[in-house]
C-alpha atoms as a PDB file:
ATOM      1  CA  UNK A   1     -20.054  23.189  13.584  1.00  0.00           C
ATOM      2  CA  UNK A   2     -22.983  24.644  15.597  1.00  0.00           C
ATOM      3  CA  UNK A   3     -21.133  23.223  18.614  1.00  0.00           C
ATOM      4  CA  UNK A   4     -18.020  25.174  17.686  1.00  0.00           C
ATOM      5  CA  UNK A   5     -19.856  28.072  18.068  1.00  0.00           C
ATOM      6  CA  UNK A   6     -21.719  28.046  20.713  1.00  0.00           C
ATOM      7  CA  UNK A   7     -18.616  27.503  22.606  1.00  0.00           C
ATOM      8  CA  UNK A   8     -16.742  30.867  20.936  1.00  0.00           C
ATOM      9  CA  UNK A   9     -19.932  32.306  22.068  1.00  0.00           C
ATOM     10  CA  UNK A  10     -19.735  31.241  25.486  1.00  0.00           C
ATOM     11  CA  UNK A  11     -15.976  31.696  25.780  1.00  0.00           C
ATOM     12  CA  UNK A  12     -16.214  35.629  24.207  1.00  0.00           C
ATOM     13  CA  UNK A  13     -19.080  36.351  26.768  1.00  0.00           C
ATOM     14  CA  UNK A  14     -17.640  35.530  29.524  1.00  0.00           C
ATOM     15  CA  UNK A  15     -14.318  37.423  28.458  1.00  0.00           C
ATOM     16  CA  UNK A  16     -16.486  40.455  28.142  1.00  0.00           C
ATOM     17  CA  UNK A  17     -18.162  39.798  32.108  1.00  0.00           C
ATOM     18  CA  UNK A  18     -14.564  39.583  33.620  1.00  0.00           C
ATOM     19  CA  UNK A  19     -13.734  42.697  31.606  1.00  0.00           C
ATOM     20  CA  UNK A  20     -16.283  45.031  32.673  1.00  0.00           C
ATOM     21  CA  UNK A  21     -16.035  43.379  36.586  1.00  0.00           C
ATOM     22  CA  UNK A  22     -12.525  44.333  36.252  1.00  0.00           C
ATOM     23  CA  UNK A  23     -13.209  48.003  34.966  1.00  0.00           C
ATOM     24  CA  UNK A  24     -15.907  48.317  37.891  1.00  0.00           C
ATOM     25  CA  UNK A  25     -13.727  47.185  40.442  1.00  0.00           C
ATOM     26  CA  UNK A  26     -10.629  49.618  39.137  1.00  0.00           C
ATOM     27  CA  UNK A  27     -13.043  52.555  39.203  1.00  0.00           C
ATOM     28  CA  UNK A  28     -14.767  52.093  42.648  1.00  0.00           C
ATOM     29  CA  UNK A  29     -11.301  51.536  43.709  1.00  0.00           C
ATOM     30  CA  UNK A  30     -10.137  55.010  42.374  1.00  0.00           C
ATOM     31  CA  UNK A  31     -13.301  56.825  43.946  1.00  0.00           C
ATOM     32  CA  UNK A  32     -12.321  55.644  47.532  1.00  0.00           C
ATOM     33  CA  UNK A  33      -8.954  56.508  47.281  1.00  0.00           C
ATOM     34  CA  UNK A  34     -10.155  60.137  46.552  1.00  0.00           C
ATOM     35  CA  UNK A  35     -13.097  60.701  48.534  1.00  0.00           C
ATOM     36  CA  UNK A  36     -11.339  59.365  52.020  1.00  0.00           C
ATOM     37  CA  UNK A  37     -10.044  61.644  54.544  1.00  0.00           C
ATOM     38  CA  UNK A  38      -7.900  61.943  57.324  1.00  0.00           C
ATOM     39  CA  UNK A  39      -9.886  63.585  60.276  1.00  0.00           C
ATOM     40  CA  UNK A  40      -7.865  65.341  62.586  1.00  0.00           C
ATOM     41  CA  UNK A  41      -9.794  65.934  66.346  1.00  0.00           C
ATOM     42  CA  UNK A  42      -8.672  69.674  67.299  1.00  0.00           C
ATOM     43  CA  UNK A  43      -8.314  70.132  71.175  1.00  0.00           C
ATOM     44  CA  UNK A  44     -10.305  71.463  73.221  1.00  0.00           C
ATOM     45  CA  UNK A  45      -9.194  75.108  74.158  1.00  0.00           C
ATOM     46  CA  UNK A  46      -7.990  75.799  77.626  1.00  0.00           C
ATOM     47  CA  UNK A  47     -10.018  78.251  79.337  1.00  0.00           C
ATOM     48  CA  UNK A  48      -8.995  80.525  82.099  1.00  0.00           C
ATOM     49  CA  UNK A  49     -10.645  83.093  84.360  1.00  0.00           C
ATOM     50  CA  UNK A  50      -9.508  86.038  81.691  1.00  0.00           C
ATOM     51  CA  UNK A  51     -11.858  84.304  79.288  1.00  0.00           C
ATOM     52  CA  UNK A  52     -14.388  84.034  82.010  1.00  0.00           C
ATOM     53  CA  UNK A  53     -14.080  88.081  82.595  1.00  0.00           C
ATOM     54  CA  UNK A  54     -14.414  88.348  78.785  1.00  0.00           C
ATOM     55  CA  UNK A  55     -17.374  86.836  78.745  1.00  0.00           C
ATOM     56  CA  UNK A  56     -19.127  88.465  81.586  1.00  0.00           C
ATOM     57  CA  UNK A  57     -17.745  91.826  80.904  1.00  0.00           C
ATOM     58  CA  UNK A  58     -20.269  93.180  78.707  1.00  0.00           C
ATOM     59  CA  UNK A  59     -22.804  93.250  81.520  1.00  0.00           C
ATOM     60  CA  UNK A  60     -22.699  96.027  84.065  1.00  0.00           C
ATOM     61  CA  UNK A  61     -25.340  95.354  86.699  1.00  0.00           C
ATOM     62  CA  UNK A  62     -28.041  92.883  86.986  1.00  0.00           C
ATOM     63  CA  UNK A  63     -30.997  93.559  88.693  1.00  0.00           C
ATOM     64  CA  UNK A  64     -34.419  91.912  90.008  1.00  0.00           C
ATOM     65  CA  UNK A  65     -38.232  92.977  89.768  1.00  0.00           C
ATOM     66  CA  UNK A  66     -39.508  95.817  91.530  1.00  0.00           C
ATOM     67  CA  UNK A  67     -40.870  95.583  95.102  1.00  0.00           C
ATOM     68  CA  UNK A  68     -43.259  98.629  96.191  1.00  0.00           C
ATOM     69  CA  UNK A  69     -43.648  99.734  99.460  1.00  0.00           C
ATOM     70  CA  UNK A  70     -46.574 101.836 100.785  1.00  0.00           C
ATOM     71  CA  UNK A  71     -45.895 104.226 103.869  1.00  0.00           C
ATOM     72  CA  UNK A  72     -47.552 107.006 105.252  1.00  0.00           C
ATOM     73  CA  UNK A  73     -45.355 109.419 106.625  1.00  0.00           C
ATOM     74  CA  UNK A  74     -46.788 111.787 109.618  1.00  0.00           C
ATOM     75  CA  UNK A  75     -45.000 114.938 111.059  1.00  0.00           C
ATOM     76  CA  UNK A  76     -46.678 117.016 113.986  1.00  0.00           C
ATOM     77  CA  UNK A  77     -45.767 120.522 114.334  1.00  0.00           C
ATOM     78  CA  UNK A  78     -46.280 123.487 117.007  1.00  0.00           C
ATOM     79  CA  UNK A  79     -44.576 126.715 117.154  1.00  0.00           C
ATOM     80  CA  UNK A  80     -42.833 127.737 120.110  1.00  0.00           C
ATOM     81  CA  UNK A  81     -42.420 131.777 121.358  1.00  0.00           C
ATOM     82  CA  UNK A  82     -39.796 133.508 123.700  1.00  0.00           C
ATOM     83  CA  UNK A  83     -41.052 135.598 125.890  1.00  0.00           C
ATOM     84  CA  UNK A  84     -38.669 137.431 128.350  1.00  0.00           C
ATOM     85  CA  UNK A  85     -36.111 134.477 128.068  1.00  0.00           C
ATOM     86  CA  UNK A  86     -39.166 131.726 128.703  1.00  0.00           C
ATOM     87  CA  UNK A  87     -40.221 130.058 126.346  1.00  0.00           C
ATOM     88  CA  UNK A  88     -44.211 128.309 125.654  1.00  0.00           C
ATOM     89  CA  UNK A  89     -46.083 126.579 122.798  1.00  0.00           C
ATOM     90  CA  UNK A  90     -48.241 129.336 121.155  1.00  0.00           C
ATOM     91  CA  UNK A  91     -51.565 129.238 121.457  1.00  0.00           C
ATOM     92  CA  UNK A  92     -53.982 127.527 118.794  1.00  0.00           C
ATOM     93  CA  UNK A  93     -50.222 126.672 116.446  1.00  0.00           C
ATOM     94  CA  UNK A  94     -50.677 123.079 116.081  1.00  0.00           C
ATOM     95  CA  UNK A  95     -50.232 121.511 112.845  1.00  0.00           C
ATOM     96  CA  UNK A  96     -50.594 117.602 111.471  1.00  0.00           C
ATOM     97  CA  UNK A  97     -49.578 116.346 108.285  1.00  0.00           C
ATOM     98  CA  UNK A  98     -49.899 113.153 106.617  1.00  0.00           C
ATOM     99  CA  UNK A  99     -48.051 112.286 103.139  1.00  0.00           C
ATOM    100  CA  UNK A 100     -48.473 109.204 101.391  1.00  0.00           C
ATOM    101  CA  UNK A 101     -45.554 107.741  99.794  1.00  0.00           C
ATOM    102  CA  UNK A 102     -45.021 105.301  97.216  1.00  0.00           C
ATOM    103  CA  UNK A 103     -41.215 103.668  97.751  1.00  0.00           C
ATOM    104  CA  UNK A 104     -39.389 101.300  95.188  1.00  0.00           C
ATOM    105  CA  UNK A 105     -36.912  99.135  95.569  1.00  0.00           C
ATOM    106  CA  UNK A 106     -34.897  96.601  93.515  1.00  0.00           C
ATOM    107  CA  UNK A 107     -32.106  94.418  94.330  1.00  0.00           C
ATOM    108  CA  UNK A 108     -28.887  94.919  92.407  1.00  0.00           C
ATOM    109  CA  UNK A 109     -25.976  92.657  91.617  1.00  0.00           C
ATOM    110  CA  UNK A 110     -22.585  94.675  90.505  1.00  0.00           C
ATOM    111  CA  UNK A 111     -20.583  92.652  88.203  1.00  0.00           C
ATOM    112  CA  UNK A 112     -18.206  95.441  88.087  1.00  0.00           C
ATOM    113  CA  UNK A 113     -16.954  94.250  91.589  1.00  0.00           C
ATOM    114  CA  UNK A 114     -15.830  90.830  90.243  1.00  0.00           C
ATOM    115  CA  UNK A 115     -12.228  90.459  89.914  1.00  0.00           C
ATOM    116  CA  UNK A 116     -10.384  87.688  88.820  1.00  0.00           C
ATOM    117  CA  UNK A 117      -9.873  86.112  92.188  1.00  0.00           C
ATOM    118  CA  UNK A 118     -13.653  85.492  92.489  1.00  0.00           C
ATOM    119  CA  UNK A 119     -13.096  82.979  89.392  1.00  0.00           C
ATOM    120  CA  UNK A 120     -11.844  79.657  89.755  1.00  0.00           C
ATOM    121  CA  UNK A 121     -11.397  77.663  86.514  1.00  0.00           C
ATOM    122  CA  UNK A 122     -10.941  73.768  86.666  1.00  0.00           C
ATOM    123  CA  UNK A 123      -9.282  72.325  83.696  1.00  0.00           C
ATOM    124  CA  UNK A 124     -10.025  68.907  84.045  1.00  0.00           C
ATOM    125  CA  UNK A 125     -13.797  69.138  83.414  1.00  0.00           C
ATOM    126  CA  UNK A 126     -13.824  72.934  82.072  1.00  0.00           C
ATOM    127  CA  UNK A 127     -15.741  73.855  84.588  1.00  0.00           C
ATOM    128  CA  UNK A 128     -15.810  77.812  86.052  1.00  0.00           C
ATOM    129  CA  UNK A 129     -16.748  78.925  89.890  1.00  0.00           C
ATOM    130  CA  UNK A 130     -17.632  82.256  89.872  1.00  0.00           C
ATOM    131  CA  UNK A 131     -18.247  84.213  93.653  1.00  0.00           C
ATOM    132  CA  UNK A 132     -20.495  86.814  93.210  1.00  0.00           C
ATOM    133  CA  UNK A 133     -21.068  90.259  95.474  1.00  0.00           C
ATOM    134  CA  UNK A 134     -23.425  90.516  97.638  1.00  0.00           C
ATOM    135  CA  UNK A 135     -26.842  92.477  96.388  1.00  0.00           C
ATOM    136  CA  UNK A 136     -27.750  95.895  97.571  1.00  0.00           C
ATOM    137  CA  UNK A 137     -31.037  97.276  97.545  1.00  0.00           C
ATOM    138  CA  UNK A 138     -31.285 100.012  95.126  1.00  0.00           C
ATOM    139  CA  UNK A 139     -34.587 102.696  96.086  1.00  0.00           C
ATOM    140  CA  UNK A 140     -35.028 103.220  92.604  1.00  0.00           C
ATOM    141  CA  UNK A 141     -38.327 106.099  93.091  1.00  0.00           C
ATOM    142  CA  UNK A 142     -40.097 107.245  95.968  1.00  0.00           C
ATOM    143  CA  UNK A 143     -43.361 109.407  94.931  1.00  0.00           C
ATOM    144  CA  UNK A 144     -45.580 111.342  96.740  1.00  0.00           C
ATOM    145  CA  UNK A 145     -49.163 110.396  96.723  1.00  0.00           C
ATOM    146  CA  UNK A 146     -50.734 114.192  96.682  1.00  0.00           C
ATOM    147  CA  UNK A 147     -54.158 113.493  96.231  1.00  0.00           C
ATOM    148  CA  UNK A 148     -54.184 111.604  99.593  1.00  0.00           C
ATOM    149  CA  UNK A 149     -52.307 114.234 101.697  1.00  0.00           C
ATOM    150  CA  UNK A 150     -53.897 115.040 105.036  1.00  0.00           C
ATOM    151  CA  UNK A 151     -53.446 118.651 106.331  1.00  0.00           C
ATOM    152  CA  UNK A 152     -54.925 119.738 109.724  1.00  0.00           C
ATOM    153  CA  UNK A 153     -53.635 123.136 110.860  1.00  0.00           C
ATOM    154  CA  UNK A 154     -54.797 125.291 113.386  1.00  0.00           C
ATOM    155  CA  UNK A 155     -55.078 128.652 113.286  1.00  0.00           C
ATOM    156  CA  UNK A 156     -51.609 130.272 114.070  1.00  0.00           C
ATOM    157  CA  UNK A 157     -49.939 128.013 112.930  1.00  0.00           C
ATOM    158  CA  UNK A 158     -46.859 128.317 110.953  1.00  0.00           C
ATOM    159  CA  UNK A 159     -46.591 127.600 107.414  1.00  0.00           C
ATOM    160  CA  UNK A 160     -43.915 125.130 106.767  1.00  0.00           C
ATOM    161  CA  UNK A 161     -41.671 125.324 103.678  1.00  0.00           C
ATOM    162  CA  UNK A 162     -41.162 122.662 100.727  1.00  0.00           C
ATOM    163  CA  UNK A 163     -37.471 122.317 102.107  1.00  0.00           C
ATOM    164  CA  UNK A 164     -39.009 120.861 105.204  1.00  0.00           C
ATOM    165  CA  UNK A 165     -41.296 118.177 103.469  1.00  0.00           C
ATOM    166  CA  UNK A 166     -38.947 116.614 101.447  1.00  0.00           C
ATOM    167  CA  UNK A 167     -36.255 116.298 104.068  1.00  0.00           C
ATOM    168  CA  UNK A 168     -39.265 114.323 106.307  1.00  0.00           C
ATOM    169  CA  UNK A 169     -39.908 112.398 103.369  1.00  0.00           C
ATOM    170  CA  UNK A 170     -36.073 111.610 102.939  1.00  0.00           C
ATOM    171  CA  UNK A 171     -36.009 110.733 106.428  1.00  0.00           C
ATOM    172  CA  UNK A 172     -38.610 108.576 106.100  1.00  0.00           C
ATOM    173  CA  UNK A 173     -37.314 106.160 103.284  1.00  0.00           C
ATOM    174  CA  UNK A 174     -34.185 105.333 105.574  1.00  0.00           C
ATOM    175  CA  UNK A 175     -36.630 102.972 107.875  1.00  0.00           C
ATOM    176  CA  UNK A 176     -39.024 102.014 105.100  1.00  0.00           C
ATOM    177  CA  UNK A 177     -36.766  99.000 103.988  1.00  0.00           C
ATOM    178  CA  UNK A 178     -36.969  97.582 107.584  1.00  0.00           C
ATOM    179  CA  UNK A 179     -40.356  97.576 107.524  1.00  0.00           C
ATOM    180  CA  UNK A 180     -41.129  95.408 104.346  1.00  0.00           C
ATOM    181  CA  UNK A 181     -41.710  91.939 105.298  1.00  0.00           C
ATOM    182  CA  UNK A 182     -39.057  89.505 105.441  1.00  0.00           C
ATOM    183  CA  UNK A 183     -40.939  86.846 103.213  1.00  0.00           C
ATOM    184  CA  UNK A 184     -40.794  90.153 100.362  1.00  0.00           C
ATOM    185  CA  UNK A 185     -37.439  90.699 100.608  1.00  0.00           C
ATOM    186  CA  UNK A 186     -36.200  87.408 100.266  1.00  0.00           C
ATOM    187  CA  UNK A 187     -38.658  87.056  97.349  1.00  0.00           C
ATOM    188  CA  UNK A 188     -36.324  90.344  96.127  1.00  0.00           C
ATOM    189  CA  UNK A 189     -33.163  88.663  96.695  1.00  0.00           C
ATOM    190  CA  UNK A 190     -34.384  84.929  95.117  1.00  0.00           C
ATOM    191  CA  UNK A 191     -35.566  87.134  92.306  1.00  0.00           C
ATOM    192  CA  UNK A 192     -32.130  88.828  91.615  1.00  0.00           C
ATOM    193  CA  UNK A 193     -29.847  85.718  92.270  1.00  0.00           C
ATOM    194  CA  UNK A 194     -32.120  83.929  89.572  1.00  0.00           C
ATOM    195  CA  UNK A 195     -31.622  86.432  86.797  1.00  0.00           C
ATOM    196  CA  UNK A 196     -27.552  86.874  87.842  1.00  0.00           C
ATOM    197  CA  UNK A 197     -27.400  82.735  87.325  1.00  0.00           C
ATOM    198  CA  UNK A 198     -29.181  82.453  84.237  1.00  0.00           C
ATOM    199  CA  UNK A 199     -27.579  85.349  82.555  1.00  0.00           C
ATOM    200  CA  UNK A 200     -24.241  84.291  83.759  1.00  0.00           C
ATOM    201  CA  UNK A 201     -24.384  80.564  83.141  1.00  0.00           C
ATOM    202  CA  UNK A 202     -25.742  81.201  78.977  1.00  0.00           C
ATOM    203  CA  UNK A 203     -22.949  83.557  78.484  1.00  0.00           C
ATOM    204  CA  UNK A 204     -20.030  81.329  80.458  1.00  0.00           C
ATOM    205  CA  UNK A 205     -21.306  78.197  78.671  1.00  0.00           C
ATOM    206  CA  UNK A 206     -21.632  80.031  75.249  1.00  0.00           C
ATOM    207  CA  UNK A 207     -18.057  80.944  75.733  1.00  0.00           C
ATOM    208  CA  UNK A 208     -16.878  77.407  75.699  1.00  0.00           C
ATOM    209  CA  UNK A 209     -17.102  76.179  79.692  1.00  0.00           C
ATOM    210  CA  UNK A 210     -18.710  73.115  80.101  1.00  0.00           C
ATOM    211  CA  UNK A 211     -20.128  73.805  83.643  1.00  0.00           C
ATOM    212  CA  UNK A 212     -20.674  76.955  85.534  1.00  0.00           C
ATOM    213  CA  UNK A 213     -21.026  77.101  89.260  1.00  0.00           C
ATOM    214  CA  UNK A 214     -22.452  80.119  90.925  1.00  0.00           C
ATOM    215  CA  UNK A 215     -21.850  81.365  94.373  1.00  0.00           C
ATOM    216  CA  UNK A 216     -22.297  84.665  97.094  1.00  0.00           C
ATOM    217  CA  UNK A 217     -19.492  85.430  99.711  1.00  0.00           C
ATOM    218  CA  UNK A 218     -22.396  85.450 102.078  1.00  0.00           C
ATOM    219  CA  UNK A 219     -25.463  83.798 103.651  1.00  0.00           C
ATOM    220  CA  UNK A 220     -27.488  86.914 101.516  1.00  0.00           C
ATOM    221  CA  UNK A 221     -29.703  87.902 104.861  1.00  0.00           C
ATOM    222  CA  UNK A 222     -31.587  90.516 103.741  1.00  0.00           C
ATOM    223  CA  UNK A 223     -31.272  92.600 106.680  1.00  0.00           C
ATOM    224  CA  UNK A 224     -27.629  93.048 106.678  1.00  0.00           C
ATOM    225  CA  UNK A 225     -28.132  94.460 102.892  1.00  0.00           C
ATOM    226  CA  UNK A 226     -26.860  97.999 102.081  1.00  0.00           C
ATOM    227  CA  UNK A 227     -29.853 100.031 100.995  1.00  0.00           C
ATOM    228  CA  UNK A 228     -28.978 102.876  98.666  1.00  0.00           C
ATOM    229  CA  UNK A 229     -29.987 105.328  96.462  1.00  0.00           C
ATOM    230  CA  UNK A 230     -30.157 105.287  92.893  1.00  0.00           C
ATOM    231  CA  UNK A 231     -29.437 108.406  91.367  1.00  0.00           C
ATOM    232  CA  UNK A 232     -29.044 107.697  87.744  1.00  0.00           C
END
């Protein structure tokens, strides 16, 4: 009789294993079936130079450090009288001047000159060649040292007006550029191609190109650069 029983036993316990491995296995079966997904890999947009513009567009012009320039300007003066259609340098008229000037200059790069032929787009590797402008030299301030003017007049000498100082001084920041050293000026233009490329490059590769090349339409010698004025 005891034997009877422990077999029922045996034989009900087991029943009751397989049941609850079976209810496991139907319910992890039911989770998976819900919890999978179908991923679907979106393609990768085609960019063209429009986008490129787009993304550059928002920046007008790019500039580099400053780069000062010290020059002493020097005008000589003497007064000249007419006497009976002759004319000679009157007497004791002699005047020198010498005025200090501070000049500054930056380099500029105008992304407003870009057009859509500077941009080449390559599909295959979404990369973007972009051929920038050349820099010009901006004279962004020229200011007169006064407290280190030298004035030497004699004494019949003419007085010369304001008019007349600031067109010497005008004339004077024409050749200034010329003067600056050649290692400076390249420092200038390395200085204004490096801040063009990386602001360039983070907003090109933000806007979804992969690569971004960066190049000038010339060899960038800084003596064949247009030196302007900046009057804003």
């Amino acid at each position: 009789m005891k034997g009877r029983n422990v077999i029922i036993i045996c034989i009900a316990l087991a029943a009751i294993v397989f049941l609850v491995g079976y209810l496991l296995g139907t319910s992890g079966s039911k989770d998976a079936a819900i919890t999978e997904e179908t991923v679907v890999e979106q393609p990768q947009k085609r960019l063209s130079s429009a986008d490129a513009m787009e993304a550059i567009r928002h920046e007008s012009k790019l500039y580099s450090s400053e780069q000062t320039a010290h020059k002493k300007v020097v005008i000589s003066t003497k007064d000249v009288m007419s006497v009976l259609g002759y004319k000679f340098t009157k007497p004791w008229s002699h005047s020198n001047y010498v005025i200090p000037i501070d000049v500054t200059y930056k380099a500029c790069i105008d992304l407003g000159r870009i057009s859509q032929e500077d941009i080449k787009v390559n599909d295959r590797d979404s990369s973007v060649t972009i051929t920038l402008p050349d820099p010009v030299i901006e004279l962004t301030s020229c200011e007169v040292i006064h407290k280190d003017e030298i004035v030497d007049q004699q004494v019949f000498a003419s007085t010369q007006s304001q008019d007349f100082f600031n067109k010497a001084v005008s004339d004077a920041e024409q050749g200034i550029w010329a003067e600056i050293s050649m290692q400076r000026k390249q420092e200038l233009l390395t200085d204004a191609k490096r801040n063009a490329e990386g602001i360039l490059a983070d907003a090109l590769l933000k806007s979804g190109f992969r690569r971004v090349n960066i190049t000038y339409s010339s060899s960038l010698n800084p003596d064949r650069l247009t030196v302007e004025r900046n009057h804003e």
